[in-house]
Protein backbone atom coordinates (compact mmCIF):
# COMPACT_ATOMS: atom_id res chain seq x y z
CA UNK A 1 18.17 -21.09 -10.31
CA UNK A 2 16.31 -22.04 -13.81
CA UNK A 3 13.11 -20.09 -12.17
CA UNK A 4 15.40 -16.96 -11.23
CA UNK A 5 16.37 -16.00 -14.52
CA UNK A 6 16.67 -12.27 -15.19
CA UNK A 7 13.64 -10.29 -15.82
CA UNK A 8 12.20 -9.61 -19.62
CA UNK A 9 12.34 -5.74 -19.56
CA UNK A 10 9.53 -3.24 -20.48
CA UNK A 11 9.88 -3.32 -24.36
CA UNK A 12 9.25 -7.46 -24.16
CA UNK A 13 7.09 -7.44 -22.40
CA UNK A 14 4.98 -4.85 -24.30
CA UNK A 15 5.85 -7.73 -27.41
CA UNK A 16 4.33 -10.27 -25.66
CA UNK A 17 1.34 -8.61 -24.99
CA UNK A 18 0.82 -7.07 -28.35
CA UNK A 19 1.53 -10.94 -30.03
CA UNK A 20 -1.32 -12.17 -27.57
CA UNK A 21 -3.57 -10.05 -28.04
CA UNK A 22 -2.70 -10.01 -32.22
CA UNK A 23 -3.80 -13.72 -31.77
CA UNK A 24 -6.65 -13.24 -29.80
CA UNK A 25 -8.64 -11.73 -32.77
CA UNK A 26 -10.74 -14.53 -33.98
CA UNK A 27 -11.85 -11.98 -37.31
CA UNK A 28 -7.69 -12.67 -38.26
CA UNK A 29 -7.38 -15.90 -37.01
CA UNK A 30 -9.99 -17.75 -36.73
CA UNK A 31 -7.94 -20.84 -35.14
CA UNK A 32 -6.16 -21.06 -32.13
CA UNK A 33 -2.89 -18.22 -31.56
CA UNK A 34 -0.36 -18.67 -34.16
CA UNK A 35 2.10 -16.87 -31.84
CA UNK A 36 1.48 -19.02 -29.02
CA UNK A 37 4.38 -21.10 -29.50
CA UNK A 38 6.69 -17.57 -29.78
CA UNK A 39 5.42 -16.37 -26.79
CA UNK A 40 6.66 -19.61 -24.93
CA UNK A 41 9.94 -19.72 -26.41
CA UNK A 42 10.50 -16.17 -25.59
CA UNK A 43 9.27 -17.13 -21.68
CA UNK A 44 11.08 -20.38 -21.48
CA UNK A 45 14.61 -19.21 -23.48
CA UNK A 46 14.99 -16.25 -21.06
CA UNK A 47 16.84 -18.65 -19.09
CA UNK A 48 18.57 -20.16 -21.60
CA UNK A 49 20.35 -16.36 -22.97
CA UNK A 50 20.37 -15.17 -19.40
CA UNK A 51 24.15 -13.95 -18.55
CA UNK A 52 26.16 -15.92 -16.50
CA UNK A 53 27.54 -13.13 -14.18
CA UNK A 54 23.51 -13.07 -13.31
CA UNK A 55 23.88 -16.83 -11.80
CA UNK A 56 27.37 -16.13 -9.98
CA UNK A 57 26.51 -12.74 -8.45
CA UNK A 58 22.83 -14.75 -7.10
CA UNK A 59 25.35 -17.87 -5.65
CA UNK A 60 28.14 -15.18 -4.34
CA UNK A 61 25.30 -13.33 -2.60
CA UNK A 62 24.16 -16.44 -0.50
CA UNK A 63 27.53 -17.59 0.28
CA UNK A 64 28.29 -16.68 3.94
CA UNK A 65 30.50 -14.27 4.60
CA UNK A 66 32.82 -14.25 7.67
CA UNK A 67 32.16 -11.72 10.41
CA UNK A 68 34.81 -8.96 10.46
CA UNK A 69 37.32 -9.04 13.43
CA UNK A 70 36.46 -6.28 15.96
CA UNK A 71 39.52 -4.21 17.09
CA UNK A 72 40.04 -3.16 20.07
CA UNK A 73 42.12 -0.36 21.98
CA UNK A 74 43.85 -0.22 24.93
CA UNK A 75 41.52 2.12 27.67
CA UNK A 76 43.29 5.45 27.99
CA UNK A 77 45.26 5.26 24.67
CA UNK A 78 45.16 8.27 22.19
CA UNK A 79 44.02 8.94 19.31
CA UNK A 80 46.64 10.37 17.08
């Protein structure tokens, strides 16, 4: 379940691009990505804040369910 946690939506995404590609400019820093280790916390702790009603709706949908009981009429009976 750890690798089913609920999507990051459009807006953090767009973060997460915008702090890669901040740190990609080797005029501002010269070095490796400072925000390298932000960007993994953000990717990694999305499982960690992810709501719990996400987890039991994912188990509760692969539970089994049983099959409903077919009833049947009598032949010739009428509908009221």
């Amino acid at each position: 379940m750890k690798s089913t946690a609920q999507s990051l939506r459009e807006p953090q995404i767009k973060a997460l691009l915008l702090l890669k590609n901040m740190g990609e400019n080797k005029y501002i820093h010269p070095g490796e990505n400072p925000y390298k280790k932000v960007i993994e916390f953000v990717m990694e702790g999305k499982v960690h804040v992810a709501s719990p009603d996400y987890y039991l709706d994912a188990i509760e949908a692969l539970i089994p369910k049983p099959p409903k009981p077919i009833i049947m009429a009598e032949k010739g009976a009428m509908k009221k």
